[in-house]
PDB file of N, CA and C in Angstrom:
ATOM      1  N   UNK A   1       0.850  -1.199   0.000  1.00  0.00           N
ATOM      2  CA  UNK A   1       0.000   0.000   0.000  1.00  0.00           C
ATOM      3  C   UNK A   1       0.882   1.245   0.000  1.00  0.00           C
ATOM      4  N   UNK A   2       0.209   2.328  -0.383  1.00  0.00           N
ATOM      5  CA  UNK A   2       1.347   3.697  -0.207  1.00  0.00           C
ATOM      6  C   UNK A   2       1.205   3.685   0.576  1.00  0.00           C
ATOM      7  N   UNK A   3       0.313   3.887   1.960  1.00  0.00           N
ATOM      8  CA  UNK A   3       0.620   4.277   3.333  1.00  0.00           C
ATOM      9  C   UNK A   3       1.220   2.573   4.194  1.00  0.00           C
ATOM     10  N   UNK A   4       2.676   2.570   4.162  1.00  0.00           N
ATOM     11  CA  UNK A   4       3.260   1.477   4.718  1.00  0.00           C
ATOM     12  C   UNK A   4       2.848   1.972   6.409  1.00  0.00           C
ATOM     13  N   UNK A   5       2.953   2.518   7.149  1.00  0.00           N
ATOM     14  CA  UNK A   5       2.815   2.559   8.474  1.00  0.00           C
ATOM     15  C   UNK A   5       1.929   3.784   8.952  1.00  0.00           C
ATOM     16  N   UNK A   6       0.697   3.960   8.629  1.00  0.00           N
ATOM     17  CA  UNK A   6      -0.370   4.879   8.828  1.00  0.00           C
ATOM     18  C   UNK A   6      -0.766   4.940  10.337  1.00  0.00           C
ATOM     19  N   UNK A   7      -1.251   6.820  10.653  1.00  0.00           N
ATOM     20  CA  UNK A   7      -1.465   6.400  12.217  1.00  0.00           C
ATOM     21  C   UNK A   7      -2.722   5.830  12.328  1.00  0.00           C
ATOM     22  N   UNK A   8      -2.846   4.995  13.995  1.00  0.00           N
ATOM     23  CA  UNK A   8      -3.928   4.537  14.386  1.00  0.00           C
ATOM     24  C   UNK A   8      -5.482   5.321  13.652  1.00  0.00           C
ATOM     25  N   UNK A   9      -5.612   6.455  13.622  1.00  0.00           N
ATOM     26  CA  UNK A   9      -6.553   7.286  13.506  1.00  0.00           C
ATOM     27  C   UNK A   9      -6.649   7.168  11.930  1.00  0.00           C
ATOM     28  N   UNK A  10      -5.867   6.273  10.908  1.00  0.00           N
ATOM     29  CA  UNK A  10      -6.262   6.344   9.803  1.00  0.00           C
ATOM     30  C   UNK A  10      -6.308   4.949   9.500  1.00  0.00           C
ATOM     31  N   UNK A  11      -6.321   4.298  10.295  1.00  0.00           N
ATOM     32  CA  UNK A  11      -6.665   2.621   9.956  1.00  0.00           C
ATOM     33  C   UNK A  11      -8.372   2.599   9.594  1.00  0.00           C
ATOM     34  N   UNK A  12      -9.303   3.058  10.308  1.00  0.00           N
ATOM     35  CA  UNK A  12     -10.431   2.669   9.655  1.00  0.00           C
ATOM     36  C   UNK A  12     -10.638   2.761   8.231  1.00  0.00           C
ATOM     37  N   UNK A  13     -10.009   4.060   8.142  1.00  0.00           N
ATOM     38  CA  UNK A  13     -10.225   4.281   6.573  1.00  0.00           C
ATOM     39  C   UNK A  13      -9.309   3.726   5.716  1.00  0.00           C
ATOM     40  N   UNK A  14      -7.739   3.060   6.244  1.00  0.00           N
ATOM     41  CA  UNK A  14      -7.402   2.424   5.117  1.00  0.00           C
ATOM     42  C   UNK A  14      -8.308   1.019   4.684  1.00  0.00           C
ATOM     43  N   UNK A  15      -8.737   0.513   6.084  1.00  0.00           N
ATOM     44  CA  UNK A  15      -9.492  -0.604   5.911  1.00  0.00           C
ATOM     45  C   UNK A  15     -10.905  -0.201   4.919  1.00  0.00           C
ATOM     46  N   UNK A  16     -11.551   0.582   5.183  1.00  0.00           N
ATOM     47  CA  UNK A  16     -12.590   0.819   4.193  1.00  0.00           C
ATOM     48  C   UNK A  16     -11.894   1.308   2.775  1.00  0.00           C
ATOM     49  N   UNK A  17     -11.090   1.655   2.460  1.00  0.00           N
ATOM     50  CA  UNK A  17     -11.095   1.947   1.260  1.00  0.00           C
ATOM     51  C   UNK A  17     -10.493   0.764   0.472  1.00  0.00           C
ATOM     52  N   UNK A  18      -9.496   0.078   1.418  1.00  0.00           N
ATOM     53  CA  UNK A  18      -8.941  -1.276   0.693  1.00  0.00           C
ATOM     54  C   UNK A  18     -10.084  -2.091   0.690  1.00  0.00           C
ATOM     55  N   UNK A  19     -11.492  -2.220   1.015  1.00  0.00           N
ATOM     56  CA  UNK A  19     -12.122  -2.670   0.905  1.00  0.00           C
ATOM     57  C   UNK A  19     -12.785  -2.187  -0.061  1.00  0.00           C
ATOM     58  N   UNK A  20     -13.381  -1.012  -0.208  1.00  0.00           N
ATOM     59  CA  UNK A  20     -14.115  -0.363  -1.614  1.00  0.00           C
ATOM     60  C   UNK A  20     -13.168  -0.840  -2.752  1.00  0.00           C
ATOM     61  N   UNK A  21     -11.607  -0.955  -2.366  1.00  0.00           N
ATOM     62  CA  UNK A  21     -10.556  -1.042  -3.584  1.00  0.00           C
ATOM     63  C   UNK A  21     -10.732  -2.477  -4.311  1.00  0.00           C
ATOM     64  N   UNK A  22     -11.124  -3.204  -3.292  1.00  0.00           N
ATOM     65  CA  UNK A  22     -11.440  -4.974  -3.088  1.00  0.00           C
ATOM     66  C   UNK A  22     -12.556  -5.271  -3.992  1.00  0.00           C
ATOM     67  N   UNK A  23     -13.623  -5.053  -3.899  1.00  0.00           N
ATOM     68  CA  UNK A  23     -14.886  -4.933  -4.297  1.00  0.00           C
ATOM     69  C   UNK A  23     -15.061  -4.007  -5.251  1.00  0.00           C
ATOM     70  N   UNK A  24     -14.384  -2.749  -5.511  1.00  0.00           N
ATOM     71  CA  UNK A  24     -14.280  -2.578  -7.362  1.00  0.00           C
ATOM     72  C   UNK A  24     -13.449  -3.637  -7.997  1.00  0.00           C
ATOM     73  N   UNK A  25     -12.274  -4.074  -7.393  1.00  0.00           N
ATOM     74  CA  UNK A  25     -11.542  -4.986  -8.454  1.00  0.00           C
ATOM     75  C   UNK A  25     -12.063  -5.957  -9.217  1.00  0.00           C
ATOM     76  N   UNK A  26     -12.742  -6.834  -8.090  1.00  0.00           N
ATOM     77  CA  UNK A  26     -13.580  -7.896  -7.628  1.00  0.00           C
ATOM     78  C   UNK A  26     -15.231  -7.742  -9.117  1.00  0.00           C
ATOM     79  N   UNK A  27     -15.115  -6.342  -9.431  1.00  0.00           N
ATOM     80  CA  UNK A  27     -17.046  -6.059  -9.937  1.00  0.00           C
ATOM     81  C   UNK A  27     -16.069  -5.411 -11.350  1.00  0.00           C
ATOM     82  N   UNK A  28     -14.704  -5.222 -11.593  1.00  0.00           N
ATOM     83  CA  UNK A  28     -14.302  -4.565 -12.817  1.00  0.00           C
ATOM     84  C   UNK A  28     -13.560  -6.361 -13.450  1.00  0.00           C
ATOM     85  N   UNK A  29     -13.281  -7.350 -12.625  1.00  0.00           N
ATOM     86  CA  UNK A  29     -12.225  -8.166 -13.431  1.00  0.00           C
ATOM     87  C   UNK A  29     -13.398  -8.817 -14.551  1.00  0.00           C
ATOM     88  N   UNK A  30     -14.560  -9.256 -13.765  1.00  0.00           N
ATOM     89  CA  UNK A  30     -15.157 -10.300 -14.890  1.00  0.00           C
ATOM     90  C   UNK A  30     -15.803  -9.543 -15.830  1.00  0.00           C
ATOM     91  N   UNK A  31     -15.716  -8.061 -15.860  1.00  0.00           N
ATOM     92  CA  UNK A  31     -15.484  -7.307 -17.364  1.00  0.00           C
ATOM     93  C   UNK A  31     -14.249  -7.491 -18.562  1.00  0.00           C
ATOM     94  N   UNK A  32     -13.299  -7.233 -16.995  1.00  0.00           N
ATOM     95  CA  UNK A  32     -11.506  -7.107 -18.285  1.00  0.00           C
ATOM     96  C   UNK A  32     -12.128  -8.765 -19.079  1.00  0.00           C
ATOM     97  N   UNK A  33     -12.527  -9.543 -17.983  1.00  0.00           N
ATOM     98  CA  UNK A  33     -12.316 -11.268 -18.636  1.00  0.00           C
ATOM     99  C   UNK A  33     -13.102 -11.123 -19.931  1.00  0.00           C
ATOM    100  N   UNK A  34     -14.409 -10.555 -19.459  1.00  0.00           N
ATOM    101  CA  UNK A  34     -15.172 -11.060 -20.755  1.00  0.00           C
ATOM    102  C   UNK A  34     -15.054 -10.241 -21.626  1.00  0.00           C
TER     103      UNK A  34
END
């Protein structure tokens, strides 16, 4: 990730966004496939 050692106070949001990041990948691959 770019933020290698983020403070406490920004962990929720790395977790939510690596999750939004998760779940676009996840809803864009079986486009690239097909």
């Amino acid at each position: 990730m770019m933020l290698s050692s983020p403070p406490s106070k920004y962990q929720p949001f790395q977790q939510s966004y690596a999750t939004g990041m998760n779940n676009m990948t996840n809803g864009m691959q079986p486009s690239y496939v097909n």
